[in-house]
Protein backbone atom coordinates (compact mmCIF):
# COMPACT_ATOMS: atom_id res chain seq x y z
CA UNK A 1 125.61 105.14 114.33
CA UNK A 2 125.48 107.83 111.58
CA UNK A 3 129.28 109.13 112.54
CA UNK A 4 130.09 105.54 112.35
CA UNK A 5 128.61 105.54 108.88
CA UNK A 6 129.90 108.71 107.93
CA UNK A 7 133.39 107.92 108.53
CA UNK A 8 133.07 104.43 106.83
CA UNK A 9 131.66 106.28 103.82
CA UNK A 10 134.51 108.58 103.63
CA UNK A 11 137.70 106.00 104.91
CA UNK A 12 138.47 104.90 100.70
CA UNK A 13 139.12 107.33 97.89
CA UNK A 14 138.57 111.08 97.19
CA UNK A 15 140.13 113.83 98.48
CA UNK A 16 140.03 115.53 101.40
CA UNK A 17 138.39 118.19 100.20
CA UNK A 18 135.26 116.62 98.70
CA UNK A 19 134.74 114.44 101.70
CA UNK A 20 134.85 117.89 103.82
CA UNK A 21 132.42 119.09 100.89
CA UNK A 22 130.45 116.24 101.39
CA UNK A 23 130.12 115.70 105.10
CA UNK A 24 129.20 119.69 105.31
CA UNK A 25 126.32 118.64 102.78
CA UNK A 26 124.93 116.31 104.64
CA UNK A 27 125.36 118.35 108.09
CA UNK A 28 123.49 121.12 106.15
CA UNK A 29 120.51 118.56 104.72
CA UNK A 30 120.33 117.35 108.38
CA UNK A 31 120.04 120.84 110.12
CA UNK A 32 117.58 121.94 107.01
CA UNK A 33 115.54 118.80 108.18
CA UNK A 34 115.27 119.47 111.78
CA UNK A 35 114.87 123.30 111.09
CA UNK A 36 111.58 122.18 109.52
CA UNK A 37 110.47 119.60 112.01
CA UNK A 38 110.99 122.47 114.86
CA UNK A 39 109.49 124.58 112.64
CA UNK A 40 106.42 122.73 111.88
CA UNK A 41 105.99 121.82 115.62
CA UNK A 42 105.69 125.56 116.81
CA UNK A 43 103.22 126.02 113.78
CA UNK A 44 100.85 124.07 115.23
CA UNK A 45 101.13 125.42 118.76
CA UNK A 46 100.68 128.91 117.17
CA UNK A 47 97.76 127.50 115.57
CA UNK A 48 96.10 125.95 118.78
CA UNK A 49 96.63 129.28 120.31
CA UNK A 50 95.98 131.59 118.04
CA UNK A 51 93.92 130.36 115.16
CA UNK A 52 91.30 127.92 117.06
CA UNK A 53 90.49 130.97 119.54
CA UNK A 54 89.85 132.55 115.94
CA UNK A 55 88.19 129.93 114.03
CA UNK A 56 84.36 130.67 114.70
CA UNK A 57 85.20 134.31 112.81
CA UNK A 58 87.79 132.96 110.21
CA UNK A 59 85.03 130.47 109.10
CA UNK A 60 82.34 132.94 109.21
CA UNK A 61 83.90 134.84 106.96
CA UNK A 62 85.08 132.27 104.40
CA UNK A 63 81.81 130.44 104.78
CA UNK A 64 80.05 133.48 103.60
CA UNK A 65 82.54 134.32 101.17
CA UNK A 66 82.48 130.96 98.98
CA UNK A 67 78.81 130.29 100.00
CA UNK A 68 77.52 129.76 96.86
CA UNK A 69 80.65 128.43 95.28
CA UNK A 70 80.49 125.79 97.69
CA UNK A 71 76.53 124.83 97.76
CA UNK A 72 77.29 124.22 93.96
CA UNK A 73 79.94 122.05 94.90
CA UNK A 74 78.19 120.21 97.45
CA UNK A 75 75.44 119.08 94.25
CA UNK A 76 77.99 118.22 91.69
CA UNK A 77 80.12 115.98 94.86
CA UNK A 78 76.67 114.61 95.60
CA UNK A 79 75.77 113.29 91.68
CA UNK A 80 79.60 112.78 90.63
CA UNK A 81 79.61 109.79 93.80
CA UNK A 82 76.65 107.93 91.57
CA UNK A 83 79.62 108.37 88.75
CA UNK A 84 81.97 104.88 88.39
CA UNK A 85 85.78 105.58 88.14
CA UNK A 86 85.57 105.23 84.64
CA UNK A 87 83.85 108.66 84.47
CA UNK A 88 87.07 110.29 85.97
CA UNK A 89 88.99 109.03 82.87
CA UNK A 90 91.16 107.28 85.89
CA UNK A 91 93.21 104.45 84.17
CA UNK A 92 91.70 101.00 84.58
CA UNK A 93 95.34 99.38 85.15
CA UNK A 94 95.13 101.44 88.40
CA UNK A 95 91.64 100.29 89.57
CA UNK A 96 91.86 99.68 93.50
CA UNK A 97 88.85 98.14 94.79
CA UNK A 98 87.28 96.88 98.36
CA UNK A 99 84.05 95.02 98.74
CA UNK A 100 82.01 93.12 96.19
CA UNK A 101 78.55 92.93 94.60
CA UNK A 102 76.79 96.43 94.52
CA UNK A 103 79.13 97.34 97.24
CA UNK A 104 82.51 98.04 95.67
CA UNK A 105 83.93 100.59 97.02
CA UNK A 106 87.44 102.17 94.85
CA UNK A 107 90.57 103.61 96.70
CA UNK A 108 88.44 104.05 100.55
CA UNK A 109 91.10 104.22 102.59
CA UNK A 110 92.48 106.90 100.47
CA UNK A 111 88.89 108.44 100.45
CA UNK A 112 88.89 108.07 104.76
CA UNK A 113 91.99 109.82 105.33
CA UNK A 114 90.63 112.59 103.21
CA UNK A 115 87.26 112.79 104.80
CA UNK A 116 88.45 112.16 108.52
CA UNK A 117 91.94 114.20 108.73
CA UNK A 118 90.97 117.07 106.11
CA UNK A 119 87.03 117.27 106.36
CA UNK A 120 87.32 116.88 110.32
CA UNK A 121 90.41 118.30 112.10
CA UNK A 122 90.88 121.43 113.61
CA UNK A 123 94.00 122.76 112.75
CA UNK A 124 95.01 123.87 109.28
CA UNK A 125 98.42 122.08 109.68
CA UNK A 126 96.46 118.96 110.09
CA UNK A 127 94.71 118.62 107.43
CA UNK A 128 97.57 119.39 105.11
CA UNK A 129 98.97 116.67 106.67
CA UNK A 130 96.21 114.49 105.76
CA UNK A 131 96.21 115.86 101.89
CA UNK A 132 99.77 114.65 101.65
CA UNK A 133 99.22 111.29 103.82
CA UNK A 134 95.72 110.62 101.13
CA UNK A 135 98.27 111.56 98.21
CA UNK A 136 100.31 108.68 99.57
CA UNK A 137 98.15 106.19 100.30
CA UNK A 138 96.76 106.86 96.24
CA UNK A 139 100.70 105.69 95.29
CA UNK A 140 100.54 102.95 97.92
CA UNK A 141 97.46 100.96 96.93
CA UNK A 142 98.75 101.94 93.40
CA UNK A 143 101.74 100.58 93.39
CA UNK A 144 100.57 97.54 95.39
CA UNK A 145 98.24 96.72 92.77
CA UNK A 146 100.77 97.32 90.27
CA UNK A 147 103.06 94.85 91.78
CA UNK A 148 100.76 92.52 92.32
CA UNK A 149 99.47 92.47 88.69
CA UNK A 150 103.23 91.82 87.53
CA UNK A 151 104.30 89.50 90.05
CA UNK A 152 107.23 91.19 91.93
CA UNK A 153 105.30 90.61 95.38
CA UNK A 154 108.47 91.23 97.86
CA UNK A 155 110.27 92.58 95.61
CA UNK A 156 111.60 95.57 97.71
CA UNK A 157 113.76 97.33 94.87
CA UNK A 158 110.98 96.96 92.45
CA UNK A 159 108.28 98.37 95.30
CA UNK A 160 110.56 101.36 95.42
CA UNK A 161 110.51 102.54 91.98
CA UNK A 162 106.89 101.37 91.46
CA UNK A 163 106.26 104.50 94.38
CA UNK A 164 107.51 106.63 91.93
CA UNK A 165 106.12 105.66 88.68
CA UNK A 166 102.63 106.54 88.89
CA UNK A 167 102.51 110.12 86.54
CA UNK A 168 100.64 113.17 87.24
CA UNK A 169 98.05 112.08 84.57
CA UNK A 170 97.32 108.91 86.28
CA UNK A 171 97.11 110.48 89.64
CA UNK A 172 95.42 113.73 89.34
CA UNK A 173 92.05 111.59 88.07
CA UNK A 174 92.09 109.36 91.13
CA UNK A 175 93.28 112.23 93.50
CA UNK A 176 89.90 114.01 92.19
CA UNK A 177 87.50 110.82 92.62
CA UNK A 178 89.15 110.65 96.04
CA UNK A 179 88.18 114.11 96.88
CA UNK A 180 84.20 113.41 95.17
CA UNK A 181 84.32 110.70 97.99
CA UNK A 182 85.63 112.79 101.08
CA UNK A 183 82.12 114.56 100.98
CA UNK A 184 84.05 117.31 102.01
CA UNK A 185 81.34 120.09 103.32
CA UNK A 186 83.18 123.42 101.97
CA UNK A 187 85.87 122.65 99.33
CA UNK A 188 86.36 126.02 98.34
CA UNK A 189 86.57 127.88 101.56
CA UNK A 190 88.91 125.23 102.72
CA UNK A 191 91.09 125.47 99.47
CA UNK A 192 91.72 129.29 100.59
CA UNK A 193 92.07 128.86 104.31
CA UNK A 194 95.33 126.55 103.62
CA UNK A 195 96.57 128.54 100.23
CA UNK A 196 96.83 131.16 103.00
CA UNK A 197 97.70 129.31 106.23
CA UNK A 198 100.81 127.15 104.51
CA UNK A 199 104.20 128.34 105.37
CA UNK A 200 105.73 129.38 102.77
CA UNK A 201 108.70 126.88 103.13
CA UNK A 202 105.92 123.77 102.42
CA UNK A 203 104.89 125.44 99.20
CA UNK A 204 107.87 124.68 97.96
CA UNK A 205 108.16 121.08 98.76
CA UNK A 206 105.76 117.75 98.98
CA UNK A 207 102.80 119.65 100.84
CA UNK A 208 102.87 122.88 98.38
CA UNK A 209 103.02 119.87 95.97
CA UNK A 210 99.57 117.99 97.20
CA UNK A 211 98.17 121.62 98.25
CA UNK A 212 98.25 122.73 94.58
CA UNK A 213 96.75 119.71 93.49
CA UNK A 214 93.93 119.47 95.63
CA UNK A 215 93.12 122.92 94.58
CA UNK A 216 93.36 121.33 91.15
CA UNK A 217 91.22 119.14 91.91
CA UNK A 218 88.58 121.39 93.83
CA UNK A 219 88.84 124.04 90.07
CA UNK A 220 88.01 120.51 88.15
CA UNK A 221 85.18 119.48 89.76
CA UNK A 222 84.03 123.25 89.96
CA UNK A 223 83.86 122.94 86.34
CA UNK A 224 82.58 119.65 85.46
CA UNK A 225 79.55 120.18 82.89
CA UNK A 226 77.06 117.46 84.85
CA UNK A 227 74.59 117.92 81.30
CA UNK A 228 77.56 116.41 78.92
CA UNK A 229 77.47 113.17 78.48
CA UNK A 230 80.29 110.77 76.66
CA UNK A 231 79.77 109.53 73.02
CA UNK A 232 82.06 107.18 70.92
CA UNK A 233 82.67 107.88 67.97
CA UNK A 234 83.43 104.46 66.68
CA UNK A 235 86.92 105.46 66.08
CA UNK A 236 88.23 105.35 69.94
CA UNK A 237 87.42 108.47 70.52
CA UNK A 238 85.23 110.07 72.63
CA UNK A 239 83.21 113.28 72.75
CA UNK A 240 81.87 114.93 75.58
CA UNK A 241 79.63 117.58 74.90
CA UNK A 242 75.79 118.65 75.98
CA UNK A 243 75.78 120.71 72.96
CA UNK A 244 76.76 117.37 70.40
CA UNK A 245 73.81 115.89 72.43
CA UNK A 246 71.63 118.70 71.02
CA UNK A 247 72.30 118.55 67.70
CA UNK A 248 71.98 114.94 67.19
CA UNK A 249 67.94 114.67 68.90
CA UNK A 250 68.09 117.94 66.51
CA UNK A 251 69.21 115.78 63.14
């Protein structure tokens, strides 16, 4: 089917030497793709047989390493769920809700994938996987919502941009509420087993992408001041600060 294709593609216009361009392109893209695919299938076999043998000491020593870095974390995950989105400065238009009442629950299945294939698998490749699968499911419900609220439901061409259009600054809030919600046991020691475990050929593509940003993430909520509180200033604007606190009960 794809020669057929090919050859259709190429049967009107251009010269023969851009369709001979082209064609060894796409051969190139397609050996690149199953280059990676091969590749990523013996990096898990390595990892069954080398790293889970290994796991009790890896995890020994990054438990003990980030110990303290991660009890922190485990408090500030544990009052930041009590927090509504709101608190994550995550956009309203991109509110995704389940459940009513004092049950509402935002993004879950976003939150699951995180918590199940990240805070529960074995293999390092695995839960990279399920960073980049949560990632997705973020711009799915996202975009769903989006759709939804503008009325192109069906609307396949207008699905497929709306996958792309939600920004860094719109995800990276969500992406971090999402992470608050894994309850994720060891954040930190997990961040460095896969900064060291990826192959360097992901780093450079989608799961270096989500990688980075759930280390983002993990930095952000590191160094979330849980004393500040938020204060309008009656212009729009608004001022977080422990210390602003202070001085006002001081005036």
């Amino acid at each position: 089917y794809s020669g057929l294709t090919e050859d259709l593609m190429f049967s009107h216009g251009g010269n023969e030497s851009d369709k001979t361009a082209t064609r060894q392109r796409q051969r190139d893209d397609e050996e690149d793709v199953w280059k990676r695919f091969i590749a990523m299938g013996v990096r898990e076999q390595v990892e069954v047989e080398i790293y889970v043998p290994l796991r009790s000491v890896i995890s020994r020593q990054l438990v003990n390493g980030w110990m303290h870095d991660d009890l922190e974390m485990q408090f500030k995950m544990q009052e930041l769920r009590k927090r509504p989105p709101s608190y994550f400065k995550i956009n309203a238009d991109y509110y995704v809700s389940e459940g009513g009442g004092g049950n509402v629950r935002y993004y879950p299945s976003a939150s699951r994938i995180l918590s199940e294939g990240v805070g529960r698998s074995t293999l390092p490749c695995q839960k990279l996987r399920a960073i980049v699968d949560s990632a997705k499911e973020i711009i799915r419900l996202t975009s769903i919502m989006k759709d939804n609220a503008d009325g192109r439901i069906g609307d396949k061409d207008d699905k497929n941009n709306a996958y792309t259009s939600l920004g860094a600054d719109d995800f990276l809030p969500i992406f971090i509420y999402c992470v608050v919600q894994a309850e994720l046991e060891r954040p930190c020691a997990l961040s460095v087993l896969l900064r060291t475990l990826c192959e360097p050929f992901q780093r450079i593509g989608e799961t270096g992408y989500y990688l980075a940003t759930f280390e983002a993430a993990v930095v952000h909520i590191r160094q979330i001041d849980l004393t500040a509180q938020e204060i309008n200033d009656g212009n729009g604007t608004v001022v977080s600060s422990s210390s602003t606190l202070a001085s006002s009960k001081r005036g």
